[in-house]
N, C-alpha and C. Protein backbone atom coordinates (compact mmCIF):
# COMPACT_ATOMS: atom_id res chain seq x y z
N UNK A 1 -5.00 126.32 97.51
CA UNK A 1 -4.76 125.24 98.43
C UNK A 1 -3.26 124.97 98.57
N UNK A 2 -2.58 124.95 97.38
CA UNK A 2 -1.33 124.74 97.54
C UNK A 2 -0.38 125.84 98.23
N UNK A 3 -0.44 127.13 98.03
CA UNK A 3 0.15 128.65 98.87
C UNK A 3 -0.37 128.44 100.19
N UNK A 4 -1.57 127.89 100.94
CA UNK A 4 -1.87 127.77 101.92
C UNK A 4 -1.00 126.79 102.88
N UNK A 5 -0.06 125.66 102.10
CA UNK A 5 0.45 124.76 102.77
C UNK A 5 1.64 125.38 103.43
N UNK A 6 2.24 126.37 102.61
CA UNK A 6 3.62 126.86 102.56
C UNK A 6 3.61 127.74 103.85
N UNK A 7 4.72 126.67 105.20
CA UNK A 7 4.68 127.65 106.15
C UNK A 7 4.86 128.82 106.49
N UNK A 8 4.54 129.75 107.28
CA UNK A 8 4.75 131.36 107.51
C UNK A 8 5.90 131.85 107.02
N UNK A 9 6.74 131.15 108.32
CA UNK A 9 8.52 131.25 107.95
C UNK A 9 8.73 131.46 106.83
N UNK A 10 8.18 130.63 105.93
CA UNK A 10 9.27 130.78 104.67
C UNK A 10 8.87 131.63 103.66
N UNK A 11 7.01 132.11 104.18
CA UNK A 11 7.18 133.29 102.96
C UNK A 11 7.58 134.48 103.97
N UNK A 12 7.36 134.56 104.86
CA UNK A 12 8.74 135.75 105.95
C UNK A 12 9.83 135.97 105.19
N UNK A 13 10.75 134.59 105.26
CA UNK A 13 11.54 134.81 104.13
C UNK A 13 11.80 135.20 102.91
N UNK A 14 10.64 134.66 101.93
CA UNK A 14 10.62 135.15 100.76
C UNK A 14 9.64 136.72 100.69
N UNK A 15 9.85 137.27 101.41
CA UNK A 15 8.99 138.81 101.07
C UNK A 15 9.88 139.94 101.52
N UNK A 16 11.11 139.97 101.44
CA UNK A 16 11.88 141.04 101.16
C UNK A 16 12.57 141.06 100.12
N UNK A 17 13.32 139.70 99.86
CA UNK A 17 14.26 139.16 98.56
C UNK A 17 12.40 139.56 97.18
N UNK A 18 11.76 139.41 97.56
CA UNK A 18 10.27 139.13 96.17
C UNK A 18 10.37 140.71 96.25
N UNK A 19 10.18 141.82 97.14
CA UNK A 19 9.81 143.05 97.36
C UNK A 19 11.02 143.93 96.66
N UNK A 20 11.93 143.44 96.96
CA UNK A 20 13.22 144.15 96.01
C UNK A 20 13.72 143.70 94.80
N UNK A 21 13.08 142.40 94.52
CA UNK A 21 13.16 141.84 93.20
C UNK A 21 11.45 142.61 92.55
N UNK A 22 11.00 143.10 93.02
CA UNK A 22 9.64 143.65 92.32
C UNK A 22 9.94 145.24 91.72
N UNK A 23 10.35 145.88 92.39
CA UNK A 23 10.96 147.29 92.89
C UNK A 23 11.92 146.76 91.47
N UNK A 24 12.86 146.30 91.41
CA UNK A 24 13.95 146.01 90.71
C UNK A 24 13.29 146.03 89.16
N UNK A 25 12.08 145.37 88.83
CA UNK A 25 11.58 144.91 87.92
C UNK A 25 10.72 146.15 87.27
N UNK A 26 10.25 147.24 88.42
CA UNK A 26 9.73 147.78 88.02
C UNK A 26 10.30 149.02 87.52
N UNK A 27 11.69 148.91 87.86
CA UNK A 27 12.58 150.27 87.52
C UNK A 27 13.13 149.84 86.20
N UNK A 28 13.28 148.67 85.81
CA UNK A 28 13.67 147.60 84.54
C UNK A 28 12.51 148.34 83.16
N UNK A 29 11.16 148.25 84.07
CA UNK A 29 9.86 149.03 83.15
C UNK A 29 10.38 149.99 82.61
N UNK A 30 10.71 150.92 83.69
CA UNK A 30 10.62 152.53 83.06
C UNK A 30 11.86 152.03 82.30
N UNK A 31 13.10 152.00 82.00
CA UNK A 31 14.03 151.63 81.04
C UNK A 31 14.23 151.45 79.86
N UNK A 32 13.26 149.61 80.32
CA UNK A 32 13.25 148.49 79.12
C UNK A 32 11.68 148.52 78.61
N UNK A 33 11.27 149.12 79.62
CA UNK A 33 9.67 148.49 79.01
C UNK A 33 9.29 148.64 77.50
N UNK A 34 8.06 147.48 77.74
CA UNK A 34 7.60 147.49 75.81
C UNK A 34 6.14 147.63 75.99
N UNK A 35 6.14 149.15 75.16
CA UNK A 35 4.63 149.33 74.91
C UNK A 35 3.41 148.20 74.96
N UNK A 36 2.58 148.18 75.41
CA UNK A 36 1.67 147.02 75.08
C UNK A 36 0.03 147.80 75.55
N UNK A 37 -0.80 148.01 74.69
CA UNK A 37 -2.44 147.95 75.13
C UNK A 37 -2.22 149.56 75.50
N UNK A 38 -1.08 150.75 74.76
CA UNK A 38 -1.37 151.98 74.99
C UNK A 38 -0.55 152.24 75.80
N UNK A 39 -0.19 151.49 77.14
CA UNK A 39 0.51 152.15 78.17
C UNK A 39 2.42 151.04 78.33
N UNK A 40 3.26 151.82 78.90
CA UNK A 40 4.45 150.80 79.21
C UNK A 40 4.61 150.38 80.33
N UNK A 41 4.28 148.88 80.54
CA UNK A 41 4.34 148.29 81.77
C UNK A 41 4.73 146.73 81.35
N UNK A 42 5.31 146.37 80.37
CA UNK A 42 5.32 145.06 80.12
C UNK A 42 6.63 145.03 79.80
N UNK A 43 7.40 144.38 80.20
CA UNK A 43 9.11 143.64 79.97
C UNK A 43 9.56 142.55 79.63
N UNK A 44 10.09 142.60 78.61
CA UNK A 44 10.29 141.29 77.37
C UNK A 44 11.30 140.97 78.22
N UNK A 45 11.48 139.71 78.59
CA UNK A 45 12.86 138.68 79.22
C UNK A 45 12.83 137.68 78.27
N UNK A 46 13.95 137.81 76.90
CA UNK A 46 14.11 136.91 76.45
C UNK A 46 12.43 136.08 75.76
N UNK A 47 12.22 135.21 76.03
CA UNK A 47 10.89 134.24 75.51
C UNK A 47 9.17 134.69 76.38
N UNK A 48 10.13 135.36 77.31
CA UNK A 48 8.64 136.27 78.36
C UNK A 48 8.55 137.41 78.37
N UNK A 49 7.06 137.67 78.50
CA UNK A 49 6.85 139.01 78.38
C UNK A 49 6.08 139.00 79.85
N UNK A 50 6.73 139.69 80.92
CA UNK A 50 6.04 139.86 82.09
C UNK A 50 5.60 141.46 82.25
N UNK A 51 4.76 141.36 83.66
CA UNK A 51 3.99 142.78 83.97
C UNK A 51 4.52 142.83 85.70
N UNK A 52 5.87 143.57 86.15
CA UNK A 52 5.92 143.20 87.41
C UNK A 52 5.15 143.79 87.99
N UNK A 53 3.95 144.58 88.04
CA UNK A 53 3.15 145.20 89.24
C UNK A 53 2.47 143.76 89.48
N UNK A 54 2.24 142.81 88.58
CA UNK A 54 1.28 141.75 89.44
C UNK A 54 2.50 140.55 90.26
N UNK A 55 3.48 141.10 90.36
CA UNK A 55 4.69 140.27 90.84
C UNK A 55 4.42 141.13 92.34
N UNK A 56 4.54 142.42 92.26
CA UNK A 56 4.60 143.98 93.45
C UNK A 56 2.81 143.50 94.58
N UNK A 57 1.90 142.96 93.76
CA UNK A 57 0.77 142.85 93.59
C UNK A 57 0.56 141.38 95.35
N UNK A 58 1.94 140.33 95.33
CA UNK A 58 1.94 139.51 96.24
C UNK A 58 3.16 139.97 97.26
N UNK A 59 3.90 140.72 96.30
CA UNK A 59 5.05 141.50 97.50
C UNK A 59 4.69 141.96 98.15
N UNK A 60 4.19 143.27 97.79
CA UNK A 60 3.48 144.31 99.17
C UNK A 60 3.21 143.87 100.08
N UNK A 61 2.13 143.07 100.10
CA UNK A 61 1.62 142.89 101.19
C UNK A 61 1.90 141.97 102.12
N UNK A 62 3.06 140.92 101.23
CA UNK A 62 4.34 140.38 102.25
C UNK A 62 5.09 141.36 102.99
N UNK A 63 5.60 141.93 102.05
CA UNK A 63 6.32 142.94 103.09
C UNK A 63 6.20 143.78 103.96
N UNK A 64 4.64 143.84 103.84
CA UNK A 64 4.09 144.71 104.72
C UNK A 64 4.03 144.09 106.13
N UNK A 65 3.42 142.59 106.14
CA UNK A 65 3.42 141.84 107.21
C UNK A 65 4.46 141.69 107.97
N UNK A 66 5.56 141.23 106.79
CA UNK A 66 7.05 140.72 107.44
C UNK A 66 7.20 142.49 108.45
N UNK A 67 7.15 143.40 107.60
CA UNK A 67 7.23 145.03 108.65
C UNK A 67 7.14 144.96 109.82
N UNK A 68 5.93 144.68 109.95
CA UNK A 68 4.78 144.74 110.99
C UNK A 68 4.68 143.63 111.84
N UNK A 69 5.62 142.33 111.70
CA UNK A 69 5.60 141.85 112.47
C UNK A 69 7.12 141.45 113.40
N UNK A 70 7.85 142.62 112.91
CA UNK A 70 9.26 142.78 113.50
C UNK A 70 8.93 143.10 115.05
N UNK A 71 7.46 144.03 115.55
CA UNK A 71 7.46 144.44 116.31
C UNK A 71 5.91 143.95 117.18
N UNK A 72 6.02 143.95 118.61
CA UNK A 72 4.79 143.98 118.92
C UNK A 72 3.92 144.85 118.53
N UNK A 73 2.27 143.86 118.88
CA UNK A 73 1.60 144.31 118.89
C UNK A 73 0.89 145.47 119.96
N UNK A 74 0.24 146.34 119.85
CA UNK A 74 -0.31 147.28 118.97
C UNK A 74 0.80 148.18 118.35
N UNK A 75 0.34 148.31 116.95
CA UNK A 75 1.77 148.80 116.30
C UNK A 75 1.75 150.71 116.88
N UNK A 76 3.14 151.52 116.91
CA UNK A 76 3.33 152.59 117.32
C UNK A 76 2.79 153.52 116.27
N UNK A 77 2.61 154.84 116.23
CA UNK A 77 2.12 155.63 115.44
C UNK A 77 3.31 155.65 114.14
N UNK A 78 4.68 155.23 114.86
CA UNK A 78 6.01 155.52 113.51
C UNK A 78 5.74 154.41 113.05
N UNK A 79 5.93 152.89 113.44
CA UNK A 79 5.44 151.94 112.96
C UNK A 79 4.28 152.30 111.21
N UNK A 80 2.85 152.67 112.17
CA UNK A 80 2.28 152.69 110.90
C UNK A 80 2.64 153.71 109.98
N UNK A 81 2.91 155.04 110.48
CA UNK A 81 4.00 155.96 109.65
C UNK A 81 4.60 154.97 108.49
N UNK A 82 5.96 154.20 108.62
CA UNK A 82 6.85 153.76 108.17
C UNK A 82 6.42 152.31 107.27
N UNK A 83 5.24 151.99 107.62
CA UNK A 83 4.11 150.90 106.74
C UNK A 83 3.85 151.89 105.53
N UNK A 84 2.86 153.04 105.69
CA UNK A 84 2.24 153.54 104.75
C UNK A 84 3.63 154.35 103.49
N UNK A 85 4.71 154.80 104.37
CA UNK A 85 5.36 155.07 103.47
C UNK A 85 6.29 153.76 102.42
């Protein structure tokens, strides 16, 4: 209920700065990461221990929108090209 209030605009805004701060976090993994449950995907910050794929998990698909909505609709064949990659 509360993410629902938060106008368009501003997660427009926040889904490129979240998408390269995810990307960022996840290259931090391969680095810094700390073993946890068998596999390395977890990154100690100080007093936290985060997992950024569930950070990548609300990015994506911001960023995918924010993409996709640079341009009219019906999107071009490069368009979705340049989505999927």
């Amino acid at each position: 209920f509360v993410v629902a209030q938060i106008p368009p605009r501003a997660l427009s805004r926040f889904a490129v700065p979240a998408f390269i701060a995810g990307v960022l976090l996840l290259i931090a993994v391969l680095v810094f990461g700390e073993m946890g449950k068998g596999a390395q995907r977890w990154l100690d910050i100080g007093p936290l221990t985060i997992q950024p794929s569930e950070i990548m998990k609300l990015a994506m698909p911001l960023m995918l929108a924010w993409y996709m909505n640079q341009r009219p609709i019906p999107p071009s064949i490069y368009r979705l090209f340049g989505a999927l990659v």
